[in-house]
C-alpha atoms as a PDB file:
ATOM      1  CA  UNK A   1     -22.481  -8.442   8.542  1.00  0.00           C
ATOM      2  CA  UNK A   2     -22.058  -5.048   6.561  1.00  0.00           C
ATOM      3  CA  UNK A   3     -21.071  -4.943   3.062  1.00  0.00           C
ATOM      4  CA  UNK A   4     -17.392  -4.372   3.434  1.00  0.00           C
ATOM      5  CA  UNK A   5     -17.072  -3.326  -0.479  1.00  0.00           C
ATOM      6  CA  UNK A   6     -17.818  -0.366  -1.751  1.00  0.00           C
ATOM      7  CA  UNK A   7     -18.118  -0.070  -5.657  1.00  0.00           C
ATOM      8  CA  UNK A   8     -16.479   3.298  -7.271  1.00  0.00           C
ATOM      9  CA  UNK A   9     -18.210   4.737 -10.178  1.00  0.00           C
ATOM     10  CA  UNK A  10     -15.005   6.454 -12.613  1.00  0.00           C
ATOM     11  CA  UNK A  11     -15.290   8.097 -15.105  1.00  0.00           C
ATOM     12  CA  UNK A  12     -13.157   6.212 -17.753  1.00  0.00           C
ATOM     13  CA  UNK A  13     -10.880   9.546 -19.176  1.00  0.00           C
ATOM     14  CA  UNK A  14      -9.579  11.360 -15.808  1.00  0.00           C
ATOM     15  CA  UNK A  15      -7.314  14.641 -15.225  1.00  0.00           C
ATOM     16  CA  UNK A  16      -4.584  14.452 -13.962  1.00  0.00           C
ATOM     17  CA  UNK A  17      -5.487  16.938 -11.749  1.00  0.00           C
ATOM     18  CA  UNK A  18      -6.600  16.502  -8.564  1.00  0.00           C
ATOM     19  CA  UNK A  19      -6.057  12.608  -8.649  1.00  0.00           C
ATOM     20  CA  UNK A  20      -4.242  11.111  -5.624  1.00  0.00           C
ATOM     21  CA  UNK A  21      -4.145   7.279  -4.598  1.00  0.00           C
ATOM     22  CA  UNK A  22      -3.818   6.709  -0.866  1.00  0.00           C
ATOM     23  CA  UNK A  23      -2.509   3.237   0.136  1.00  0.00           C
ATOM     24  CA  UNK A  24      -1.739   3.573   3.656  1.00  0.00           C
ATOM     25  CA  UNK A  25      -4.537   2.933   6.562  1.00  0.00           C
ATOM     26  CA  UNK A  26      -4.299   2.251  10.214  1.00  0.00           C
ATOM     27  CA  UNK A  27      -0.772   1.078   9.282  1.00  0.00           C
ATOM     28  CA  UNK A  28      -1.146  -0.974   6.752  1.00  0.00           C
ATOM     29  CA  UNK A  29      -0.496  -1.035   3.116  1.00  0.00           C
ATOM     30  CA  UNK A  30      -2.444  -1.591   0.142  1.00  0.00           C
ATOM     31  CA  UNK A  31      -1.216  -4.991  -1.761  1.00  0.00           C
ATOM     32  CA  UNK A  32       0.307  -6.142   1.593  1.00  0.00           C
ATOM     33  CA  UNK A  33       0.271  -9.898   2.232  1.00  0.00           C
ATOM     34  CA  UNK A  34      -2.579 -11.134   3.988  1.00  0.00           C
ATOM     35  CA  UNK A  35      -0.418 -12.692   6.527  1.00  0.00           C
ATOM     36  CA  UNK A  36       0.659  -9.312   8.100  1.00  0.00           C
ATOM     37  CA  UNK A  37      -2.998  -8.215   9.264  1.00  0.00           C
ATOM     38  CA  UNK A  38      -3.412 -11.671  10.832  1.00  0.00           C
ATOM     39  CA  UNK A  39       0.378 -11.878  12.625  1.00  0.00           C
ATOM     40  CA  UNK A  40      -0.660  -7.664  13.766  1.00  0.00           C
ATOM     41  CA  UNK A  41      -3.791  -8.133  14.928  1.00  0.00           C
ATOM     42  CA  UNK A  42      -4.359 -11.858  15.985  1.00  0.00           C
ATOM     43  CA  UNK A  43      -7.798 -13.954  15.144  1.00  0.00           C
ATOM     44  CA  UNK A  44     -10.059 -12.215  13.136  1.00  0.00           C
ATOM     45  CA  UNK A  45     -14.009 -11.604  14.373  1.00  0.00           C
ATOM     46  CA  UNK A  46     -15.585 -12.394  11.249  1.00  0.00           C
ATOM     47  CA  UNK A  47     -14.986 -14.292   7.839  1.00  0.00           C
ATOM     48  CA  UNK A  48     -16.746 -14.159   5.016  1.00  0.00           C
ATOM     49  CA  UNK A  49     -16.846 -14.420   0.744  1.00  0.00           C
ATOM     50  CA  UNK A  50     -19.228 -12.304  -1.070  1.00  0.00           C
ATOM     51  CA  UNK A  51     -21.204 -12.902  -4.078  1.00  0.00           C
ATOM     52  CA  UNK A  52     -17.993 -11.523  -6.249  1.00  0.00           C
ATOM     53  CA  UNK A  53     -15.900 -13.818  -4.644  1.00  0.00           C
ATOM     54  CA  UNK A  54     -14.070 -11.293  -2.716  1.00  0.00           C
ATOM     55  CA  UNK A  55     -13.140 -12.624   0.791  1.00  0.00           C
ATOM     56  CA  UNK A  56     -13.108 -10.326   3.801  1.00  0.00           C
ATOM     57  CA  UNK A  57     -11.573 -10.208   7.073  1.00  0.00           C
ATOM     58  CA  UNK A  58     -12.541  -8.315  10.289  1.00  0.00           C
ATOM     59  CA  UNK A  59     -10.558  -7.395  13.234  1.00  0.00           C
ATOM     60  CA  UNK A  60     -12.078  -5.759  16.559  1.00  0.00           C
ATOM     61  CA  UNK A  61     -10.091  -3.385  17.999  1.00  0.00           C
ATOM     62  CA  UNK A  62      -9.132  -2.880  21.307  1.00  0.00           C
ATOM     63  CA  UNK A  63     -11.949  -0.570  22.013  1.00  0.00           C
ATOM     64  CA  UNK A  64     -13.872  -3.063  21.703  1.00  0.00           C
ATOM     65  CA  UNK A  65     -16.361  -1.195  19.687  1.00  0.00           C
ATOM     66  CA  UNK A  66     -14.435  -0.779  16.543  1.00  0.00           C
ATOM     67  CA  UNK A  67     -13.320  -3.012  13.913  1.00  0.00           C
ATOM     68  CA  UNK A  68     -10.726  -2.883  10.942  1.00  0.00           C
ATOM     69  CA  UNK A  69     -11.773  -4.959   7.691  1.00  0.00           C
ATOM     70  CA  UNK A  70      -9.544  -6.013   4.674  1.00  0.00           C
ATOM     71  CA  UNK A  71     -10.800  -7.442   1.500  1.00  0.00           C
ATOM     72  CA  UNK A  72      -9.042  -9.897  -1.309  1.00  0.00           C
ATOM     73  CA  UNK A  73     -10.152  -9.493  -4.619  1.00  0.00           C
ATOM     74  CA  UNK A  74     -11.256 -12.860  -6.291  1.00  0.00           C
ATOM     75  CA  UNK A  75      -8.287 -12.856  -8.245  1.00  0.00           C
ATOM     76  CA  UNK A  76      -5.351 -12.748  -5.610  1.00  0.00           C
ATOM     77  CA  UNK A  77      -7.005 -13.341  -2.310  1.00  0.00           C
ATOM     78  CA  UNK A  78      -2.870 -13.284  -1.037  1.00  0.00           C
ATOM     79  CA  UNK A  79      -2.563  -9.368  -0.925  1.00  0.00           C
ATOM     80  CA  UNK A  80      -4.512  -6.918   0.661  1.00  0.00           C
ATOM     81  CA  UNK A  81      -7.475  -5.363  -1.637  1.00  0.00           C
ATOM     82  CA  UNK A  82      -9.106  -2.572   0.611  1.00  0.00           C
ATOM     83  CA  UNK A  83      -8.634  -1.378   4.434  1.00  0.00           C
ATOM     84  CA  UNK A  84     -11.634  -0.506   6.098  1.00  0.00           C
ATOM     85  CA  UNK A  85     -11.900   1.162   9.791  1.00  0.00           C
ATOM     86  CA  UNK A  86     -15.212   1.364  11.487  1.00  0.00           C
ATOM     87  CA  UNK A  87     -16.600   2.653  14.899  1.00  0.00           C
ATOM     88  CA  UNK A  88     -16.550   5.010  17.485  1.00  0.00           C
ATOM     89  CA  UNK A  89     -12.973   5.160  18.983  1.00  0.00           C
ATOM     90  CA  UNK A  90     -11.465   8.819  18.366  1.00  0.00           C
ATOM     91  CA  UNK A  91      -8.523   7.759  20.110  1.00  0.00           C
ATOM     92  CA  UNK A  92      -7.913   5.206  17.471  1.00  0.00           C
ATOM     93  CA  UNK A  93      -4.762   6.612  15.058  1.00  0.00           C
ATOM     94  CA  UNK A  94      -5.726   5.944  11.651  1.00  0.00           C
ATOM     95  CA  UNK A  95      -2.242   7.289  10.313  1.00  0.00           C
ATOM     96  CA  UNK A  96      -4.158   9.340   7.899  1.00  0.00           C
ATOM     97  CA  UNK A  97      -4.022  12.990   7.181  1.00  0.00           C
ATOM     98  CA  UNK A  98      -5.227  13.815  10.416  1.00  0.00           C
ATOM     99  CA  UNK A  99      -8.096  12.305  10.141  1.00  0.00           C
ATOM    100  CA  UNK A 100     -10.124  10.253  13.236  1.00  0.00           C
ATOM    101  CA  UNK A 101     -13.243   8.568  14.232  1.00  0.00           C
ATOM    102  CA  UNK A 102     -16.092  10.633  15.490  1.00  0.00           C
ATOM    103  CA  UNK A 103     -15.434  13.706  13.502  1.00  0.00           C
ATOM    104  CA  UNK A 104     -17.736  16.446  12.660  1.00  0.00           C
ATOM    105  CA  UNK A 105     -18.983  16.903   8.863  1.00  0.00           C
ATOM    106  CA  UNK A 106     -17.221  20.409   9.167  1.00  0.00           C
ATOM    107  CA  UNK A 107     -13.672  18.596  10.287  1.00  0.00           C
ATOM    108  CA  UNK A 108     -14.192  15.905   7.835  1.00  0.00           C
ATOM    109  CA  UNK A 109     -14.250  18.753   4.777  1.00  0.00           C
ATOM    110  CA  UNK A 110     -11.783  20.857   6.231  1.00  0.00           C
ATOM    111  CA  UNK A 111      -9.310  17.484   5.993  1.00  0.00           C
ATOM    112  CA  UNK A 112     -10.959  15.674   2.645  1.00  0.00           C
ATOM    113  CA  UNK A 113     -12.442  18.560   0.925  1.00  0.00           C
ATOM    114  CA  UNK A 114     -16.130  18.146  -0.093  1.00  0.00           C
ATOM    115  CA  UNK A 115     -17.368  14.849  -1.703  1.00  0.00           C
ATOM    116  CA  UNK A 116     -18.176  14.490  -5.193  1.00  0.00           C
ATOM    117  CA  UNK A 117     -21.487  12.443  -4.201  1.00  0.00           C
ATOM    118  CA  UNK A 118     -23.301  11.525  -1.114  1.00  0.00           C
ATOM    119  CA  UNK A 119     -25.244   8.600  -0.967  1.00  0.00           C
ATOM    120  CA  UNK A 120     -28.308   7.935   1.739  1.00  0.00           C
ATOM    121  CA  UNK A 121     -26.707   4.338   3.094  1.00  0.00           C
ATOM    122  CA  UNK A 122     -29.676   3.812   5.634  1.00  0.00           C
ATOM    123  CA  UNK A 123     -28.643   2.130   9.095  1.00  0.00           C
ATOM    124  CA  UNK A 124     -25.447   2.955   7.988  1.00  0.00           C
ATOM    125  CA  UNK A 125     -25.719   7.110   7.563  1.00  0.00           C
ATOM    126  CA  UNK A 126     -24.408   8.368   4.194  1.00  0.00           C
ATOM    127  CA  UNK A 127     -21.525   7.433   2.157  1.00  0.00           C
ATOM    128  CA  UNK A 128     -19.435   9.792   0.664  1.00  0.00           C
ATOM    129  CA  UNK A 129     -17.353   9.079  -2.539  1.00  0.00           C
ATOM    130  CA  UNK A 130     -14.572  11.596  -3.945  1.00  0.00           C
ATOM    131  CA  UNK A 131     -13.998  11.479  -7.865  1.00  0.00           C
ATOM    132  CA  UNK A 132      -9.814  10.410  -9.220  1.00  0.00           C
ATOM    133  CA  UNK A 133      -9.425   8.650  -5.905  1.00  0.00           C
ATOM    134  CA  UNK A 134      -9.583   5.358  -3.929  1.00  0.00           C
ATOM    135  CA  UNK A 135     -11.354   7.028  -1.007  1.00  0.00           C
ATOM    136  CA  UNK A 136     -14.684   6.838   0.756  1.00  0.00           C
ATOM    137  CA  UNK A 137     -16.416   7.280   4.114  1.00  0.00           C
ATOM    138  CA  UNK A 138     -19.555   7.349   6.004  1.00  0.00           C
ATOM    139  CA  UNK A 139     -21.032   9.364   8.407  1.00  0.00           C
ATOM    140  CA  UNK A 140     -23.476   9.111  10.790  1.00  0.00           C
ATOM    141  CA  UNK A 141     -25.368  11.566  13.092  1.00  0.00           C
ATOM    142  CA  UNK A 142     -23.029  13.821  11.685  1.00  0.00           C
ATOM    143  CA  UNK A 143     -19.918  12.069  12.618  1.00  0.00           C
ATOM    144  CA  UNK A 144     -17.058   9.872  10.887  1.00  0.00           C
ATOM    145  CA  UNK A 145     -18.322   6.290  11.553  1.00  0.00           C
ATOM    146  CA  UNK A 146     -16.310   4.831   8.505  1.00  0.00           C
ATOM    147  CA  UNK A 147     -13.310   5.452   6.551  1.00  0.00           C
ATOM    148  CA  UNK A 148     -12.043   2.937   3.401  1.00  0.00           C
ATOM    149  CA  UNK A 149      -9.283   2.953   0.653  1.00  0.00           C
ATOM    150  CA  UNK A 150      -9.208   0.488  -1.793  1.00  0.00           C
ATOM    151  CA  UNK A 151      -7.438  -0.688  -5.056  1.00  0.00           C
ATOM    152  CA  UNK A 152      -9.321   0.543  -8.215  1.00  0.00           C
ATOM    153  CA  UNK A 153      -5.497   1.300  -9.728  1.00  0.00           C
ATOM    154  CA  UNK A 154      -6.742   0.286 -12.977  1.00  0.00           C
ATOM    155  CA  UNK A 155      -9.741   2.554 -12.884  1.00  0.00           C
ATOM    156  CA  UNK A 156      -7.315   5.888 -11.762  1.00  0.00           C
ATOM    157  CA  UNK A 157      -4.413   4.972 -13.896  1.00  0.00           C
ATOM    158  CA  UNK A 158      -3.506   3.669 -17.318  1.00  0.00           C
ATOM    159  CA  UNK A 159      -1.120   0.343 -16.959  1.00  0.00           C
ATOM    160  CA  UNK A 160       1.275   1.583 -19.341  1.00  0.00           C
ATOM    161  CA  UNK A 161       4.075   3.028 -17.124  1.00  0.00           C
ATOM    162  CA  UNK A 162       4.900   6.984 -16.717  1.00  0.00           C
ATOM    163  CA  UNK A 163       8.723   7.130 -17.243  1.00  0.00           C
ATOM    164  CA  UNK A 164       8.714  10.421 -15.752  1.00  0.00           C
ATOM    165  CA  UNK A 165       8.064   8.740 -12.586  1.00  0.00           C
ATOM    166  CA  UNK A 166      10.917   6.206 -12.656  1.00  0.00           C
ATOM    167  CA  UNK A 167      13.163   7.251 -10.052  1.00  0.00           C
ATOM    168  CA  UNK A 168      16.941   7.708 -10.975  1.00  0.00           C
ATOM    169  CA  UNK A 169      19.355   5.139  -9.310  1.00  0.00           C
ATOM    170  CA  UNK A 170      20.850   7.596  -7.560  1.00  0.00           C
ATOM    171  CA  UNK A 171      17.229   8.278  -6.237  1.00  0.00           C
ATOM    172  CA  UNK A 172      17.400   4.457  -5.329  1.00  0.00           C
ATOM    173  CA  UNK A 173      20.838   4.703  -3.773  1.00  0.00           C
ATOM    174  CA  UNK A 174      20.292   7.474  -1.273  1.00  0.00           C
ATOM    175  CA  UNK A 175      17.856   6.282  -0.048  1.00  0.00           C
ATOM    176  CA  UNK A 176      18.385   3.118   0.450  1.00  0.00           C
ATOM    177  CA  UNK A 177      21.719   3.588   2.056  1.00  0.00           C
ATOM    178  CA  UNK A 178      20.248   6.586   4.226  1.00  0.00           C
ATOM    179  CA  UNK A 179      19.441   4.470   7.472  1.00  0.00           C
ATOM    180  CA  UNK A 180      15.759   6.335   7.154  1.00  0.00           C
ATOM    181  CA  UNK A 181      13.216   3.766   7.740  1.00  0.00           C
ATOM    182  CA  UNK A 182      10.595   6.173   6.943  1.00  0.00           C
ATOM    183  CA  UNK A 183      11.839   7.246   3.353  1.00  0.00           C
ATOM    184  CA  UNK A 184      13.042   3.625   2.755  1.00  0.00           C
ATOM    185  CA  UNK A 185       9.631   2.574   3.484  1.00  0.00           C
ATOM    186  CA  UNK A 186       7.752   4.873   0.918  1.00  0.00           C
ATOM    187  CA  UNK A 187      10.365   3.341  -1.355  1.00  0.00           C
ATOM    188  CA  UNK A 188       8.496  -0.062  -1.145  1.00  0.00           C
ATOM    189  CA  UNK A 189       5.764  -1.999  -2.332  1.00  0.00           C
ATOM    190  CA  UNK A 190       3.340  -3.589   0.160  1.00  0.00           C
ATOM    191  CA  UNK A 191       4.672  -6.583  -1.110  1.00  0.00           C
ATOM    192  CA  UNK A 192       8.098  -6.545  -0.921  1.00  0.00           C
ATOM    193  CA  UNK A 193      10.908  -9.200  -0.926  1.00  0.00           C
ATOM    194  CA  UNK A 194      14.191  -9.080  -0.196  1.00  0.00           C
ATOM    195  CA  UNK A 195      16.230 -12.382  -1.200  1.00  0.00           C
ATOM    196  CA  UNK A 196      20.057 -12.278   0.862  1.00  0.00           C
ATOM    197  CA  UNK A 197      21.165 -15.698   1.824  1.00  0.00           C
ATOM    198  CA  UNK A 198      19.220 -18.366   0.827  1.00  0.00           C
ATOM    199  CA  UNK A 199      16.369 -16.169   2.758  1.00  0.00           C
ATOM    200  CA  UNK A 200      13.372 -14.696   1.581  1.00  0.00           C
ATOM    201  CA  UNK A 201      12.170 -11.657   3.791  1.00  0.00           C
ATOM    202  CA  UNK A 202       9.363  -9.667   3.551  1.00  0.00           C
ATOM    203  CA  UNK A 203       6.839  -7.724   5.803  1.00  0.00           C
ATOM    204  CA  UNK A 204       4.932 -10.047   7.988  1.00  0.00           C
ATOM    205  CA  UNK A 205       2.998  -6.980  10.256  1.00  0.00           C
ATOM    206  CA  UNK A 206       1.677  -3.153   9.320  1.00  0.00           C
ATOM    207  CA  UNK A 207       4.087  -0.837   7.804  1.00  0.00           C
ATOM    208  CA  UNK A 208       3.876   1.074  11.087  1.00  0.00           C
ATOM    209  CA  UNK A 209       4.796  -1.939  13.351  1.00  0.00           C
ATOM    210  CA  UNK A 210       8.024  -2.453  10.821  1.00  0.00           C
ATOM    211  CA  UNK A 211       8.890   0.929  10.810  1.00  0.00           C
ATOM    212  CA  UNK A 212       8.515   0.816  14.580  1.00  0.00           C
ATOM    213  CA  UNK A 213      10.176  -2.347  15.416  1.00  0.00           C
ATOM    214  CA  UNK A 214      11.681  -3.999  12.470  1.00  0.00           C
ATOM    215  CA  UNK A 215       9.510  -7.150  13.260  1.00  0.00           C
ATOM    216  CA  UNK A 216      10.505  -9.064  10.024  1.00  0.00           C
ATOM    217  CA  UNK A 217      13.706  -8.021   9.588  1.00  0.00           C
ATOM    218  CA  UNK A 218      13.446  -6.953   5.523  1.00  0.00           C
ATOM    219  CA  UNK A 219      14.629  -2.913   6.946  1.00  0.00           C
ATOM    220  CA  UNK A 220      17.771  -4.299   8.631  1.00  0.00           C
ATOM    221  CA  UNK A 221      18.505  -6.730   5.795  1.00  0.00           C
ATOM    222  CA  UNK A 222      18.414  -4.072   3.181  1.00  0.00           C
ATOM    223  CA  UNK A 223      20.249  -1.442   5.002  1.00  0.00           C
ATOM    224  CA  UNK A 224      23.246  -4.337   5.429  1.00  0.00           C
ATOM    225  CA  UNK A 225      22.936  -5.336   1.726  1.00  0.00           C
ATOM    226  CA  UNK A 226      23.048  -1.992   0.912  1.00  0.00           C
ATOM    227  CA  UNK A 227      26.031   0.192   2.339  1.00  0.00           C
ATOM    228  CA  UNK A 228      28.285  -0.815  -0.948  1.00  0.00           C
ATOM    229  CA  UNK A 229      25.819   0.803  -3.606  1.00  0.00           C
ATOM    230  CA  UNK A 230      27.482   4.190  -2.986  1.00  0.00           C
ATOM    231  CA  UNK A 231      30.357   2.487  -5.480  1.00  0.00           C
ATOM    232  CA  UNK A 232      28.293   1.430  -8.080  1.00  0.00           C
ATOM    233  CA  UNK A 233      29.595   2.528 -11.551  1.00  0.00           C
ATOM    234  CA  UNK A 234      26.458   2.934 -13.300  1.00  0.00           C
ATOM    235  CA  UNK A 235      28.698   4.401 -16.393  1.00  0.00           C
ATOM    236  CA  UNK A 236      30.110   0.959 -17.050  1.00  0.00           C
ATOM    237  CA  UNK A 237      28.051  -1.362 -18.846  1.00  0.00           C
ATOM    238  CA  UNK A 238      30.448  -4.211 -17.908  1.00  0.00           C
ATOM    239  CA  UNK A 239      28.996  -3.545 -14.217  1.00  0.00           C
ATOM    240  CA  UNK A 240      25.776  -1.890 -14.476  1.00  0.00           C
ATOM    241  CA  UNK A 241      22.773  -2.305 -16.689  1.00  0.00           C
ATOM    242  CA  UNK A 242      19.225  -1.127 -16.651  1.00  0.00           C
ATOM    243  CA  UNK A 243      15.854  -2.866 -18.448  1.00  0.00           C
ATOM    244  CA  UNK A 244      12.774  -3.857 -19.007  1.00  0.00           C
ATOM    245  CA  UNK A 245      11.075  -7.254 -17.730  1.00  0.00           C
ATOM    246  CA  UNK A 246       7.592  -8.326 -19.560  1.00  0.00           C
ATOM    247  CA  UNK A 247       5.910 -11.076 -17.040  1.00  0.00           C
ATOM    248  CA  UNK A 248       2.700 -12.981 -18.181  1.00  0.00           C
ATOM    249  CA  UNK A 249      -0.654 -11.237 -16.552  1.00  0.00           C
ATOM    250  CA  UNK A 250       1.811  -8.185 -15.223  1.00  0.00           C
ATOM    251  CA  UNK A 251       2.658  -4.746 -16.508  1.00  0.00           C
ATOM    252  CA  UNK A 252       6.675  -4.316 -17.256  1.00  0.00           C
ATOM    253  CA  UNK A 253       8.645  -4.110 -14.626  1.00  0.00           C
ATOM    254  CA  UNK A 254      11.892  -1.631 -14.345  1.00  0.00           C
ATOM    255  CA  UNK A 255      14.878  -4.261 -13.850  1.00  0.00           C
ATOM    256  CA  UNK A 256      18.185  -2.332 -12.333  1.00  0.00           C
ATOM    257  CA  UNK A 257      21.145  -5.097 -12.823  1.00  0.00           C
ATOM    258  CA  UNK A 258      24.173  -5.187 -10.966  1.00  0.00           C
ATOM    259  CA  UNK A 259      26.060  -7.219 -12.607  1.00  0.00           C
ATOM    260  CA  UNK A 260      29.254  -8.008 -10.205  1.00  0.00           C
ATOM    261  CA  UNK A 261      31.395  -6.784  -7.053  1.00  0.00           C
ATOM    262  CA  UNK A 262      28.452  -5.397  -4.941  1.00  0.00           C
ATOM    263  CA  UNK A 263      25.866  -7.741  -2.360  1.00  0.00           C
ATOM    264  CA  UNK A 264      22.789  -6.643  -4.425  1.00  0.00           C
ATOM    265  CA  UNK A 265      21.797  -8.134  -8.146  1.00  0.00           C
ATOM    266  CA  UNK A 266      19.340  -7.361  -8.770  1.00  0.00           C
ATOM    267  CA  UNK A 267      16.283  -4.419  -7.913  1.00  0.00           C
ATOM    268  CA  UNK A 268      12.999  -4.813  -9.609  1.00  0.00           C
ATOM    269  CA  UNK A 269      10.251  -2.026  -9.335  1.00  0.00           C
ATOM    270  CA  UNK A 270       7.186  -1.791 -10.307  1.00  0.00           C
ATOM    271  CA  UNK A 271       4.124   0.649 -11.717  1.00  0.00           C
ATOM    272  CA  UNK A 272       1.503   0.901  -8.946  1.00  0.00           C
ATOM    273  CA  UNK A 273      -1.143   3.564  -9.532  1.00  0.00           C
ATOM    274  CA  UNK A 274       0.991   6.312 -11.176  1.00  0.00           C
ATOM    275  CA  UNK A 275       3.979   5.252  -9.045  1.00  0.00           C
ATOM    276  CA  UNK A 276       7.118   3.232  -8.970  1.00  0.00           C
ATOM    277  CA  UNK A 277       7.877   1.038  -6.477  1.00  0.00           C
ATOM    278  CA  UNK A 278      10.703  -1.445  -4.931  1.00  0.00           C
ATOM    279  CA  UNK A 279       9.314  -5.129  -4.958  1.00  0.00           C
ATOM    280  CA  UNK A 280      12.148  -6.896  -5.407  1.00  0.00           C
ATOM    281  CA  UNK A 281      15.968  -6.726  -4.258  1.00  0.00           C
ATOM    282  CA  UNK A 282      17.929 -10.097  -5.032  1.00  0.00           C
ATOM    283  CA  UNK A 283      21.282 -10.466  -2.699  1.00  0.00           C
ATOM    284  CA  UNK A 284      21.378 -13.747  -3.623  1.00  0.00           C
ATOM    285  CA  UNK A 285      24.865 -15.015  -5.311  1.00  0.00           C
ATOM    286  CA  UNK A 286      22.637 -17.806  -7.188  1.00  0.00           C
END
């Protein structure tokens, strides 16, 4: 079985320039639970745990000649380390800048821009890394045969949280009440969860499949607990308050408090490779 991880050389200081963080392939989401590739995609092909400890698990595709892999880091094999597609299949969409299997190096440059480093892989072509991202692929005879994103967050970004990149509430609030599921979605963290009576919800297939179909219900739930935040006085302190939550073994997360008179509670983000995210709403009365 190939070596499903690939190991990213940083450089330690990085510019800001330049530096992007994809998390989205084939559908899915970077720090997703592990439970949505399985529920999407059905039994997996292959198994495995490598010498790190990571855990990986493969999915053929219905070409039959391609395969999508996701990795667990050793430390929270729940949520989705790395997304790996591999094979053949141009017709496969890999939701990703355009970007498909079989792909001249020409196409591949035009779409990535050049690599920082290529790397003779044998059997497996050449891998090429970029520099201030989480992005690699392979090629082979010339053509796309690979194409990974992973988390190396820590390695891109510092932990301590860029205020500048909180949004506002009112960012929060139009969106959220916007009936969008595309914008809502880029709102949220792979591992969302929405708490509204006495139920947990959260996203139990790809991004794309929820987006698509609503399968687990946590873009219909917030939309209903939703509608009354246009009436939030965020002026009042008696209603509305705004601060910061220190958790053991996680960076601070940005705690917006409603405090009465409207379904929601309580809306947690966090500060996910130079971004904030939604990973909490709380509906609950309790």
């Amino acid at each position: 079985m190939k070596r499903f991880l690939t190991v990213l050389i940083v450089v330690a200081t990085l510019q800001a320039h330049g530096q992007e963080f994809y998390t989205s392939l084939y559908g899915f989401r970077i720090g997703q639970y592990r439970e949505a590739a399985k529920t999407e995609l059905g039994k997996p092909f292959k198994t495995g745990k490598e010498d790190d400890e990571f855990e990986y698990v493969a999915f053929i595709l219905p070409d039959k000649a391609s395969y999508v892999a996701f990795e667990y880091a050793a430390n929270d094999t729940k949520r989705i380390w790395s997304i790996q597609v591999t094979g053949t299949d141009s017709s496969i969409n890999l939701g990703f800048k355009g970007i498909r299997l079989g792909m001249d190096q020409i196409q591949i440059e035009k779409l990535l821009g050049k690599p920082s480093s290529v790397k003779d892989i044998g059997e497996y072509g050449y891998l090429w890394t970029y520099d201030k991202t989480n992005l690699t692929v392979e090629v082979k005879n010339g053509k796309l045969s690979s194409i990974k994103i992973l988390d190396n967050s820590n390695d891109l970004y510092t932990i301590t949280p860029d205020l500048k990149k909180l949004p506002s509430f009112e960012k929060i609030q139009k969106i959220l009440i916007s009936n969008d599921d595309a914008e809502i979605l880029k709102l949220l963290a792979g591992d969302i969860e929405v708490y509204y009576n006495n139920n947990t919800y959260s996203f139990k297939k790809s991004f794309l499949t929820e987006q698509l179909s609503d399968y687990s219900k946590v873009l219909s739930t917030i939309k209903t607990i939703s509608k009354d935040l246009v009436t939030v006085n965020t002026k009042n302190s008696e209603f509305y308050e705004e601060n910061i939550r220190i958790k053991l073994d996680e960076g601070p997360q940005h705690v917006i408090k409603i405090k009465k008179g409207h379904l929601i509670k309580e809306i947690v983000l966090k500060y996910f490779a130079g971004q904030y995210y939604i990973f909490e709403i709380n509906a609950d009365s309790k």
